[in-house]
N, C-alpha and C. Protein backbone atom coordinates (compact mmCIF):
# COMPACT_ATOMS: atom_id res chain seq x y z
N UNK A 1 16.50 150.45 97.15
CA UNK A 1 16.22 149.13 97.68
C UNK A 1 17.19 148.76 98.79
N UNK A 2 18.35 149.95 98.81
CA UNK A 2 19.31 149.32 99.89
C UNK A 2 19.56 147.75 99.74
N UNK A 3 19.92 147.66 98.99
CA UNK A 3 20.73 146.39 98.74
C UNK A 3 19.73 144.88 98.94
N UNK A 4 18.21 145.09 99.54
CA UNK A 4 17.72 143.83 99.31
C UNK A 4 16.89 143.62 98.06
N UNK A 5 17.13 142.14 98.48
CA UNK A 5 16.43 141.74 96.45
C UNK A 5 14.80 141.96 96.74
N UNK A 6 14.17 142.02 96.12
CA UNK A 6 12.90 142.06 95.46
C UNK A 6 12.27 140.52 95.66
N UNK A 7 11.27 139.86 95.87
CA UNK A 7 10.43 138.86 95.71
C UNK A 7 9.00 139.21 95.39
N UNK A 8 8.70 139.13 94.17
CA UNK A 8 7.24 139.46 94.03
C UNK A 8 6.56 137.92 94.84
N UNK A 9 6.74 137.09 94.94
CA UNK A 9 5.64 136.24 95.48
C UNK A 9 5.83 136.45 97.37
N UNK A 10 6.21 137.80 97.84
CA UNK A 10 5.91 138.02 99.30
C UNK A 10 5.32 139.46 99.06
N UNK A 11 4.66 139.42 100.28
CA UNK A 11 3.93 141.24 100.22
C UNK A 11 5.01 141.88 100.91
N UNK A 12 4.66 143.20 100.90
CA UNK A 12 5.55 144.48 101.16
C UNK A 12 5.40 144.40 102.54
N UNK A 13 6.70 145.19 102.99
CA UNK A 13 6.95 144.79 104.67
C UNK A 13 5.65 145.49 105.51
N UNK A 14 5.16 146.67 104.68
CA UNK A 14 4.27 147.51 105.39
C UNK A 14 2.41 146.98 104.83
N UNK A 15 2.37 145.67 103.96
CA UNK A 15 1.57 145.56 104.13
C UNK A 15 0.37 144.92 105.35
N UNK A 16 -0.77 145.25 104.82
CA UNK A 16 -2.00 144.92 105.68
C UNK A 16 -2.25 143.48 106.20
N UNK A 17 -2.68 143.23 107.03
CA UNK A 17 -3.43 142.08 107.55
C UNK A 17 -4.95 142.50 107.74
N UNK A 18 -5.93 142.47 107.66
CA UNK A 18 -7.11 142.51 107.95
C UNK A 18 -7.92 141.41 108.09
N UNK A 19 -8.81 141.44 109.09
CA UNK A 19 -10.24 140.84 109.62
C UNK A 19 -11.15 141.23 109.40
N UNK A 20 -12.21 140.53 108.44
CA UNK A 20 -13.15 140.45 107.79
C UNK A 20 -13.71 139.54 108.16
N UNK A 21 -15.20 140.07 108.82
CA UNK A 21 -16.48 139.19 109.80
C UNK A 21 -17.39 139.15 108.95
N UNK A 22 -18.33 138.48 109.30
CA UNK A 22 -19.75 138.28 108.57
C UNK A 22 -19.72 137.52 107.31
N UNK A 23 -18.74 136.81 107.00
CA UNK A 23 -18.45 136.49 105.39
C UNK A 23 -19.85 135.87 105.02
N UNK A 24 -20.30 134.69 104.32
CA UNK A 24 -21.28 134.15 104.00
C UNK A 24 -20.76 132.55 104.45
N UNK A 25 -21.39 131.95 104.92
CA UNK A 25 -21.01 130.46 105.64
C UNK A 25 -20.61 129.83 104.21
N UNK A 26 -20.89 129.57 102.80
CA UNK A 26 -21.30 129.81 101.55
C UNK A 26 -20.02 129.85 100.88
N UNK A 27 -19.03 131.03 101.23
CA UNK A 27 -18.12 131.56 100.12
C UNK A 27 -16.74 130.98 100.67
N UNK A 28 -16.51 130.83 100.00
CA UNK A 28 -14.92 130.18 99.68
C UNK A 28 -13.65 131.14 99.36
N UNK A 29 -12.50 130.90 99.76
CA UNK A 29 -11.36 132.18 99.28
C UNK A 29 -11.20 132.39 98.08
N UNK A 30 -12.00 131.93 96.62
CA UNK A 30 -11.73 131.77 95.61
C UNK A 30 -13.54 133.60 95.60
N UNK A 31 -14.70 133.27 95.91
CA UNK A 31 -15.22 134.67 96.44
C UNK A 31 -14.40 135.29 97.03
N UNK A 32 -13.91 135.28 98.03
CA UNK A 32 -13.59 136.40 99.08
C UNK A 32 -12.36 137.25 98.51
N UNK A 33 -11.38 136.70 96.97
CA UNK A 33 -10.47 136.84 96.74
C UNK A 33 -10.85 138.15 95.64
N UNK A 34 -12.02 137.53 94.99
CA UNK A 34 -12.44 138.18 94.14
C UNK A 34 -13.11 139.28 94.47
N UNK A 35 -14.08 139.38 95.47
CA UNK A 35 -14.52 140.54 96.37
C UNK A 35 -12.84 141.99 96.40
N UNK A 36 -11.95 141.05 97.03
CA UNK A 36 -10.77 142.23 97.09
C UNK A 36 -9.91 143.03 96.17
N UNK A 37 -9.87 141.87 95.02
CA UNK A 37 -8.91 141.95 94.29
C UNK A 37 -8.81 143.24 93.60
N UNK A 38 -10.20 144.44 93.26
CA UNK A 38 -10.04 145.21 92.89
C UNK A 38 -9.42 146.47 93.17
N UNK A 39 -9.44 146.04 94.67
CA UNK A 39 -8.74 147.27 95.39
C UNK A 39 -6.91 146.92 95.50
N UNK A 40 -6.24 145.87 95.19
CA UNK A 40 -4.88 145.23 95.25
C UNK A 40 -4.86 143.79 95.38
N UNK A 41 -3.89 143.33 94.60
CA UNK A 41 -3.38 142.01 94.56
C UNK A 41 -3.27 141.47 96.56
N UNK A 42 -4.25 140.33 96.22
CA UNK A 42 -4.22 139.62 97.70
C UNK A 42 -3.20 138.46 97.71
N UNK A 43 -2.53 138.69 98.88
CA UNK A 43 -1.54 137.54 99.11
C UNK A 43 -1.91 136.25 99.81
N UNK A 44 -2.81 136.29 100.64
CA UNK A 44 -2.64 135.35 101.32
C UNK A 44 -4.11 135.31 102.22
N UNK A 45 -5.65 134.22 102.08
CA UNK A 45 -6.23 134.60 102.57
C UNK A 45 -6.81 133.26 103.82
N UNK A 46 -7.36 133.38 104.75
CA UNK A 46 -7.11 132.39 105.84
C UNK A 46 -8.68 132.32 106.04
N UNK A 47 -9.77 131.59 105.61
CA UNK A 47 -11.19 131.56 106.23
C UNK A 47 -11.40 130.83 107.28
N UNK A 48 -11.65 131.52 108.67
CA UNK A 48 -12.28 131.07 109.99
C UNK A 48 -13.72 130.61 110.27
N UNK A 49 -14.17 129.20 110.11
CA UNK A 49 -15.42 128.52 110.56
C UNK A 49 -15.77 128.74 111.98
N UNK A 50 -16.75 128.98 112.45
CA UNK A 50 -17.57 128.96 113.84
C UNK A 50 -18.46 128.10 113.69
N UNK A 51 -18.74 127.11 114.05
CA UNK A 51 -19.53 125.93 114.18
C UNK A 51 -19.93 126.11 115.57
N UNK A 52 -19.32 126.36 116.27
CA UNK A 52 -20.26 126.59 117.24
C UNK A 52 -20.97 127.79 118.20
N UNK A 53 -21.18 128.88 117.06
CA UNK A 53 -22.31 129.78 117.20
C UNK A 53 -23.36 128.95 116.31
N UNK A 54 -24.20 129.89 117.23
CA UNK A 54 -25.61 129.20 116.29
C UNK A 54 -26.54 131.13 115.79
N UNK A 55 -26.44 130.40 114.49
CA UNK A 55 -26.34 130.60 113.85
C UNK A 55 -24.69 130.11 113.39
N UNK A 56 -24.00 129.19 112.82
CA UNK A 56 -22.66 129.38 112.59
C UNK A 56 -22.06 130.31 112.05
N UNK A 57 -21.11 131.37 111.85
CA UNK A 57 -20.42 132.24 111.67
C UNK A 57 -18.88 131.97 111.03
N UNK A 58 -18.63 132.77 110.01
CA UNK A 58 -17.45 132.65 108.75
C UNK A 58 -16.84 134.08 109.01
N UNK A 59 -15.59 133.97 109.12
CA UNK A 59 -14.46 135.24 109.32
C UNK A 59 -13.03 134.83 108.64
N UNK A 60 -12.70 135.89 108.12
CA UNK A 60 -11.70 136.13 107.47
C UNK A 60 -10.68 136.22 107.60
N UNK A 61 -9.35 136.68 107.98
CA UNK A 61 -8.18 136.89 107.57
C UNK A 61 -7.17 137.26 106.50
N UNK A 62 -7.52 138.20 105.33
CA UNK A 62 -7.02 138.56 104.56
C UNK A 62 -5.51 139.34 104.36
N UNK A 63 -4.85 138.92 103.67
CA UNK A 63 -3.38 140.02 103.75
C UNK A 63 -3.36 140.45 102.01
N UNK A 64 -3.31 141.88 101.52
CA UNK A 64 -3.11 142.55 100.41
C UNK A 64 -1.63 142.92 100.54
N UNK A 65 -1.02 142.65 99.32
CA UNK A 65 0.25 143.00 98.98
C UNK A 65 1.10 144.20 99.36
N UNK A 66 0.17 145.17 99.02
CA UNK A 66 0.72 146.44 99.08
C UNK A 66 -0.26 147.57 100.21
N UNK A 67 -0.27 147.65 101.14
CA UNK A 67 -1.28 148.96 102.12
C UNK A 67 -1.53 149.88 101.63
N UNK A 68 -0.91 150.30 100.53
CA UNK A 68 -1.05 151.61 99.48
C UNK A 68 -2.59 151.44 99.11
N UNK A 69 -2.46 150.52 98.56
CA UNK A 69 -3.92 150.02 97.92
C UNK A 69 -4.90 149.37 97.75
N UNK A 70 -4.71 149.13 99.45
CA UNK A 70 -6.07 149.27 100.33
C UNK A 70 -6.62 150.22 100.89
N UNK A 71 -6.15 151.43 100.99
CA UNK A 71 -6.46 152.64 102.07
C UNK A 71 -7.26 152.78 101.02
């Protein structure tokens, strides 16, 4: 660890950020959380509204704890 402490409530320095399009106008981060969760504990997730496409359009921002286990 080289001498730094541990915080489980931050993700790992090498984890992911990902963008996730097309969501459902519909789902909420409480879905989108659950959609991920099987592949690794999600830290932190950010849902983007488009109101002004038409058709309106929902995008994501997701960050998983660990990149290990998302690949």
């Amino acid at each position: 660890m080289n001498g730094a402490l541990e915080h489980s409530d931050q993700p790992d320095p090498d984890a992911i950020k990902m963008f996730v399009g097309q969501i459902p106008r519909s789902w909420s981060e409480k879905e989108l959380k659950e959609l991920f969760e099987p592949y690794g504990a999600v830290y932190q997730i950010n849902i983007l509204r488009d109101r002004s496409q038409n058709p309106p359009q929902s995008k994501a921002e997701l960050i998983q704890r660990q990149s290990c286990q998302t690949l």
